[in-house]
Protein backbone atom coordinates (compact mmCIF):
# COMPACT_ATOMS: atom_id res chain seq x y z
CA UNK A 1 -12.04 42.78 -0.02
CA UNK A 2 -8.68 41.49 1.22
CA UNK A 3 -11.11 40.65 4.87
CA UNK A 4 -13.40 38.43 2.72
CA UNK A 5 -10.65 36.22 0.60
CA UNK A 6 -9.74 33.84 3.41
CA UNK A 7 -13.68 33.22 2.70
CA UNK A 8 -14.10 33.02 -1.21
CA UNK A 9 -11.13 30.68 -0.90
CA UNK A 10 -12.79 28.65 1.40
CA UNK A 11 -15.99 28.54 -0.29
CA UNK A 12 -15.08 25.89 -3.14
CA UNK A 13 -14.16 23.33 -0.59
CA UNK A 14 -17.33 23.54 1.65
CA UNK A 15 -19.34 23.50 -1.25
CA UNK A 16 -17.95 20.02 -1.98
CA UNK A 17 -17.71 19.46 1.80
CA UNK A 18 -21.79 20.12 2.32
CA UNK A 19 -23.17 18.18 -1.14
CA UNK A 20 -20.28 15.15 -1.11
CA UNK A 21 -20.33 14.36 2.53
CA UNK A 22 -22.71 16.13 5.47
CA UNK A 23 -25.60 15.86 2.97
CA UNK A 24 -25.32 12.31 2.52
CA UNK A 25 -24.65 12.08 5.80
CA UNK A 26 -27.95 13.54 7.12
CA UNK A 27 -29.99 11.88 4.47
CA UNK A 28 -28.60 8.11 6.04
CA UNK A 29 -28.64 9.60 9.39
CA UNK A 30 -32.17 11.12 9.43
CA UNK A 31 -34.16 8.67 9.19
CA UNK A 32 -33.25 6.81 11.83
CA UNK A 33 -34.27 9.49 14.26
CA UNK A 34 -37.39 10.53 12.70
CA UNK A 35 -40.33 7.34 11.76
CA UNK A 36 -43.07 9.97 11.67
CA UNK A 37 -42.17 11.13 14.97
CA UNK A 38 -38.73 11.88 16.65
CA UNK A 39 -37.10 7.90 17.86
CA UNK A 40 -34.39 6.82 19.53
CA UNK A 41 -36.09 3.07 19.07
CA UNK A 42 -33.25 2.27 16.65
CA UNK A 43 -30.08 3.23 19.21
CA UNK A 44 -31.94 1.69 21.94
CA UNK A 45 -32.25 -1.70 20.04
CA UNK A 46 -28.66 -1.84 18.96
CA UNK A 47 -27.77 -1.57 22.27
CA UNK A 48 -30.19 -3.92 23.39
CA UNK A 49 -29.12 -6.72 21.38
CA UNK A 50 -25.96 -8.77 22.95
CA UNK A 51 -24.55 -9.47 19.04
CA UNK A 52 -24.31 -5.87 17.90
CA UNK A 53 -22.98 -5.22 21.56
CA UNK A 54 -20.57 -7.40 21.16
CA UNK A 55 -19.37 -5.78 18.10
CA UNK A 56 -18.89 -2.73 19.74
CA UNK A 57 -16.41 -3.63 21.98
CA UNK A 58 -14.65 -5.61 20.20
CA UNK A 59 -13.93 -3.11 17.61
CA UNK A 60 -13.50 -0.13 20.58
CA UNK A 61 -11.00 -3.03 22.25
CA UNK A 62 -9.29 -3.54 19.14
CA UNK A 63 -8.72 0.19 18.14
CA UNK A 64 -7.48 1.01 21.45
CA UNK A 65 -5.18 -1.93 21.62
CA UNK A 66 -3.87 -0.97 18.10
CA UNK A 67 -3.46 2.56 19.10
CA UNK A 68 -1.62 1.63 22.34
CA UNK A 69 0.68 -0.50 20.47
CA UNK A 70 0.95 2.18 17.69
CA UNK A 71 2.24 4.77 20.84
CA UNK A 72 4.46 2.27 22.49
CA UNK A 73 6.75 1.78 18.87
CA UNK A 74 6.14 4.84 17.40
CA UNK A 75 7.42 7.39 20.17
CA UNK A 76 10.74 5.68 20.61
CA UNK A 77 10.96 4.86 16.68
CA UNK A 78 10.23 8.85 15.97
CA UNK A 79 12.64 10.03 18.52
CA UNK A 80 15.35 8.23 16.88
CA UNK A 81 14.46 9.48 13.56
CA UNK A 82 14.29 13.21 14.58
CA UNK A 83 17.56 12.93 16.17
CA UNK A 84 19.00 11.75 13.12
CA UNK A 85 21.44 13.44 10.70
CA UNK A 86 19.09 15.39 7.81
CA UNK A 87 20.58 12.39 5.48
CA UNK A 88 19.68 9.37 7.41
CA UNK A 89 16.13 11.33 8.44
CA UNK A 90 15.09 11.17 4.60
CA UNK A 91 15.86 7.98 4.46
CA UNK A 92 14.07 6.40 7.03
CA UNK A 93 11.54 8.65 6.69
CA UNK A 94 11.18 7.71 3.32
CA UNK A 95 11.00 3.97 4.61
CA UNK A 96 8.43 4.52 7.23
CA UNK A 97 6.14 5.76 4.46
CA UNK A 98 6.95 3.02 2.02
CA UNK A 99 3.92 0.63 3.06
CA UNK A 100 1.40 3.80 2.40
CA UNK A 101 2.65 3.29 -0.88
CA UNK A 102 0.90 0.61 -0.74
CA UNK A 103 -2.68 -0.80 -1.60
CA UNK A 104 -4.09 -1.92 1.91
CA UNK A 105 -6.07 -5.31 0.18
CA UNK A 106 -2.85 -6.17 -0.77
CA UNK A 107 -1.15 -5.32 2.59
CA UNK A 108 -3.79 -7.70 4.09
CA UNK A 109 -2.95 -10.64 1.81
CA UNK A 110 0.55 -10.34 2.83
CA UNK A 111 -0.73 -10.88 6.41
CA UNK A 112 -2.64 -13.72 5.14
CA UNK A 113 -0.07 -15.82 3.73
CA UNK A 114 2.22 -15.29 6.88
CA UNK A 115 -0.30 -15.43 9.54
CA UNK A 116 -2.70 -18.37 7.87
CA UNK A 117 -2.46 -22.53 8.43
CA UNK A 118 -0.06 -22.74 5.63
CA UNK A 119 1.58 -19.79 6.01
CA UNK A 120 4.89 -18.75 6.56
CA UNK A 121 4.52 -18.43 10.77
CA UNK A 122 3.29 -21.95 11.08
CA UNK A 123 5.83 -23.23 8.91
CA UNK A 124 8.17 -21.82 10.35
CA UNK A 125 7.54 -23.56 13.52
CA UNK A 126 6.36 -26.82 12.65
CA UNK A 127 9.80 -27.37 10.96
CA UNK A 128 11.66 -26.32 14.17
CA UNK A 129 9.56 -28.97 16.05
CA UNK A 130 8.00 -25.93 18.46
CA UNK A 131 4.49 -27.09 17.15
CA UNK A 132 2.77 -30.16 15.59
CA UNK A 133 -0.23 -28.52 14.12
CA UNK A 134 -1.07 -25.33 12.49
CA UNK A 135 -1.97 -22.74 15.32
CA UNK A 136 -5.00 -20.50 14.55
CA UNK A 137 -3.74 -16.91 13.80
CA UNK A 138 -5.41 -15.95 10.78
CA UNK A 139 -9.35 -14.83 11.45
CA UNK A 140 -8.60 -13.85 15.04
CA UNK A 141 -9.17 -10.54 16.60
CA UNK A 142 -5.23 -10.38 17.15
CA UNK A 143 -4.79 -10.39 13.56
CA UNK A 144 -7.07 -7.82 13.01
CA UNK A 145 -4.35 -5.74 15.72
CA UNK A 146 -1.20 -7.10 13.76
CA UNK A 147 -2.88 -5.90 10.52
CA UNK A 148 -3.69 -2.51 11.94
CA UNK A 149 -0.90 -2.20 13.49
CA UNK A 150 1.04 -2.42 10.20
CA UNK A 151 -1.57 0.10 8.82
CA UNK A 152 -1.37 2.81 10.77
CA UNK A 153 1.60 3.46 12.70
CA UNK A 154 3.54 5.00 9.64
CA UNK A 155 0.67 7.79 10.81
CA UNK A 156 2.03 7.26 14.26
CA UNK A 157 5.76 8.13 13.02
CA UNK A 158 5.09 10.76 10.60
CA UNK A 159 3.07 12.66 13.35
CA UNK A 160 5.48 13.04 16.11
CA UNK A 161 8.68 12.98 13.92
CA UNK A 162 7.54 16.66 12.93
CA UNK A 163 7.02 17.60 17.01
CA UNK A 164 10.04 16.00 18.35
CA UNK A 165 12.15 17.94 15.58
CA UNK A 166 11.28 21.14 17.48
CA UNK A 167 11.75 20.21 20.85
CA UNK A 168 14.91 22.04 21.55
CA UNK A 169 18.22 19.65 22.80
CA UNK A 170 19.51 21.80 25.17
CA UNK A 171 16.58 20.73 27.31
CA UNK A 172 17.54 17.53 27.24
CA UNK A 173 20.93 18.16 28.21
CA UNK A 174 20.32 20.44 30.91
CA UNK A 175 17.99 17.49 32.45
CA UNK A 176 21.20 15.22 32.07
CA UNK A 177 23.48 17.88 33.66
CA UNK A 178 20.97 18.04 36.57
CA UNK A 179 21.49 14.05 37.00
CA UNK A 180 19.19 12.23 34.91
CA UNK A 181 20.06 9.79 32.63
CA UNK A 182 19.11 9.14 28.92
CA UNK A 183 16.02 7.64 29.85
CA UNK A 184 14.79 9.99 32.55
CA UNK A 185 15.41 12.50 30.61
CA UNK A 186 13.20 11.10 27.90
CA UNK A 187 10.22 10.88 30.07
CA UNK A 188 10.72 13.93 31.87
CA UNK A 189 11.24 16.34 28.67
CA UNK A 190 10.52 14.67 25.50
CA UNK A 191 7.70 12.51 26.28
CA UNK A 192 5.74 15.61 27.79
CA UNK A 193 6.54 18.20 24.97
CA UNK A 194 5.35 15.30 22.58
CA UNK A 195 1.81 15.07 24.01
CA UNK A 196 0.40 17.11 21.15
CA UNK A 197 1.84 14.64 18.49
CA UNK A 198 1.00 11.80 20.72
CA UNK A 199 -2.56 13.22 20.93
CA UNK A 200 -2.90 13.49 17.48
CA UNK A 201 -1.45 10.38 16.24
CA UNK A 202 -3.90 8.23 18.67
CA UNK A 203 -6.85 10.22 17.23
CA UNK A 204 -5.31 9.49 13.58
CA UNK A 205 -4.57 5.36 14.25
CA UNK A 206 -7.97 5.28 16.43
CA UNK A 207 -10.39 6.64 13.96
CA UNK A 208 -8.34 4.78 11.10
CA UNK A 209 -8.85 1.52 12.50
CA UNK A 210 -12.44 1.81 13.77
CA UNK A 211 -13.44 2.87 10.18
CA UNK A 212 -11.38 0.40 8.48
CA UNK A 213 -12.88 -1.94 5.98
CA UNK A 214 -10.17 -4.31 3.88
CA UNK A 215 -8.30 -5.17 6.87
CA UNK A 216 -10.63 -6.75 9.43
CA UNK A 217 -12.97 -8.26 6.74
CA UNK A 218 -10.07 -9.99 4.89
CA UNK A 219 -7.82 -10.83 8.35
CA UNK A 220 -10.74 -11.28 10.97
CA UNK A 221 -13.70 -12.45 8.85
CA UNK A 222 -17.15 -13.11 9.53
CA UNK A 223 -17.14 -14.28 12.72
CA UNK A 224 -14.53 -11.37 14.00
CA UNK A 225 -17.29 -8.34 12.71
CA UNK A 226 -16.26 -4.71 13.44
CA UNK A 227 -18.19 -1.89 13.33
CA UNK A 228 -17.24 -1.11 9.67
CA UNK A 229 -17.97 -4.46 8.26
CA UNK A 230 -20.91 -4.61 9.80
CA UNK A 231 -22.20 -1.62 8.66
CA UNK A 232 -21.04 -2.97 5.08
CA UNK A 233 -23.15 -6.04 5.33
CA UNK A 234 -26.15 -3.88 6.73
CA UNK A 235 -25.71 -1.87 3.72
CA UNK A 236 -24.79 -4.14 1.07
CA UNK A 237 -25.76 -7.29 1.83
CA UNK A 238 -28.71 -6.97 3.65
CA UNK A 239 -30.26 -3.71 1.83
CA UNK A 240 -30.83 -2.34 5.77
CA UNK A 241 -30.08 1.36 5.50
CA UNK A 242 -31.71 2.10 8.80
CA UNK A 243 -29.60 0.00 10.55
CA UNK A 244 -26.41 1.16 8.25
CA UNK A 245 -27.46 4.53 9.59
CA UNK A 246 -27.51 3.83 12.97
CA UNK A 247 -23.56 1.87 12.81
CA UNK A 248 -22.75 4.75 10.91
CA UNK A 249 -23.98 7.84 14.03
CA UNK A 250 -22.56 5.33 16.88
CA UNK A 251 -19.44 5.54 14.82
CA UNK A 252 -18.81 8.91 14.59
CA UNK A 253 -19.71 9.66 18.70
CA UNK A 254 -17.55 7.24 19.89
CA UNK A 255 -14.74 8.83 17.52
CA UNK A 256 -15.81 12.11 19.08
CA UNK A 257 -15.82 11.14 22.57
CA UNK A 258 -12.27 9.13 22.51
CA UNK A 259 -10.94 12.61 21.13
CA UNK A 260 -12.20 14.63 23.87
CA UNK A 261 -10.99 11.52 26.35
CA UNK A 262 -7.68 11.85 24.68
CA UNK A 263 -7.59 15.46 25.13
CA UNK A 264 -8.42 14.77 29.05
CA UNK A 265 -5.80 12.82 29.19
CA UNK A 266 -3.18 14.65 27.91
CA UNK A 267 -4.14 17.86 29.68
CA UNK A 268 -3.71 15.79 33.33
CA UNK A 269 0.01 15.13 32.48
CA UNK A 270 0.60 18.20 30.09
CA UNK A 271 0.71 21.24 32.62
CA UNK A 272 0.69 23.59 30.16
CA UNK A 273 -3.05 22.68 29.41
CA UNK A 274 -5.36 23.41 26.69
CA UNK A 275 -6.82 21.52 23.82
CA UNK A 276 -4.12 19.50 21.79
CA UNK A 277 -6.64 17.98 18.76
């Protein structure tokens, strides 16, 4: 009995796991491979057509530009934290998760008053004198990065605060009593031993922002689609559940093959190996 009650715990959750999500799934997905026959008709027009193309990489440059950025300020910002006092590590833990707190439409409207014509960027400028008209910001793929960017990296923090906590210090300070300085030492020890968070926060900020709706609809607009607004206006607007379908599978593999390219990655510069998401 006691073998079987990891199971019977387990069993509620896959129940609402296989009727609320990979049934649905199948019955969108289905379809598109199967018009009387077994298709691929519908992935080989996607990729045929230079709009829907252009789509997809814009919203596989964008997430990989956000999740760049999202490394670059989040290992150095999560170092500090970890390294802390327990008091001031609350605290600023506590801040980093403040925006979650927060509704992401709103988030995005904040972005829109300081990144639009009449926002608080342009006049900012135009009353220095640096400008003499509004520059375009708003409805740009770069705000769809500054938007993410603000979105996700709490993820970022909150991921590799909890690894860097356990790396031990005495590693770092035997590296400095062998020579290296602070910053050597940071790329030589910590920077390695935090692959794993690293790993995971990139897959967390990646698949975040190439399934995110509110932000690039409401900061990049029509004419800046991603991947999960058009699949919205497939959907929605247009009634075109084939083609939702379709937006929906391409989705999901290129989430699955930028984890295992992740993974690659990390196990080139991690010489301990094996899989780290």
């Amino acid at each position: 009995m006691k073998n079987k009650a990891p199971f019977i715990l387990l069993t509620p959750g896959l129940i609402l796991l296989i009727v609320f999500m990979f049934l649905p799934l199948v019955t969108i997905i289905w379809p598109t491979f199967y018009d009387g026959k077994l298709t691929f008709g519908s992935y080989l027009s996607f990729f045929q057509d230079n709009y829907n193309l252009s789509v997809f990489w814009r919203t596989l440059r964008v997430s990989l530009i956000v999740t760049l950025i999202c490394i670059l300020l989040g290992v150095p910002t999560a170092y500090y934290i970890a390294r802390t006092s327990k008091k001031w590590r609350g605290l600023m833990m506590a801040m980093s998760l403040f925006p979650l707190l927060t509704n992401s439409v709103i988030r995005s409207f904040a972005w829109i008053n300081i990144l639009g014509t009449n926002g608080v960027i342009n006049d900012f400028l135009m009353k220095l004198g640096i400008i003499t008209e509004p520059i375009k910001m708003l409805y740009t793929d770069s705000a769809i990065v500054v938007g993410s960017v603000y979105l996700f990296l709490p993820l970022m923090i909150i991921t590799l605060v909890g690894v860097i906590e356990n790396i031990d210090l005495e590693m770092v300070e035997a590296a400095e009593t062998l020579g290296a300085n602070r910053l050597t030492a940071f790329m030589k020890v910590v920077l390695p031993l935090s692959l794993p968070g690293i790993i995971v926060g990139s897959i967390l900020v990646f698949s975040g922002t190439l399934s995110a709706y509110t932000t690039p609809q409401l900061l990049g607009g029509n004419q800046n689609m991603m991947l999960s607004t058009f699949l919205y206006q497939n959907a929605m607007t247009l009634g075109n559940w084939q083609s939702a379908g379709v937006i929906a599978l391409i989705m999901i593999v290129t989430t699955i093959i930028v984890m295992k390219l992740f993974n690659m990655i990390a196990a080139k510069f991690d010489k301990r190996g094996g899989e780290h998401a």
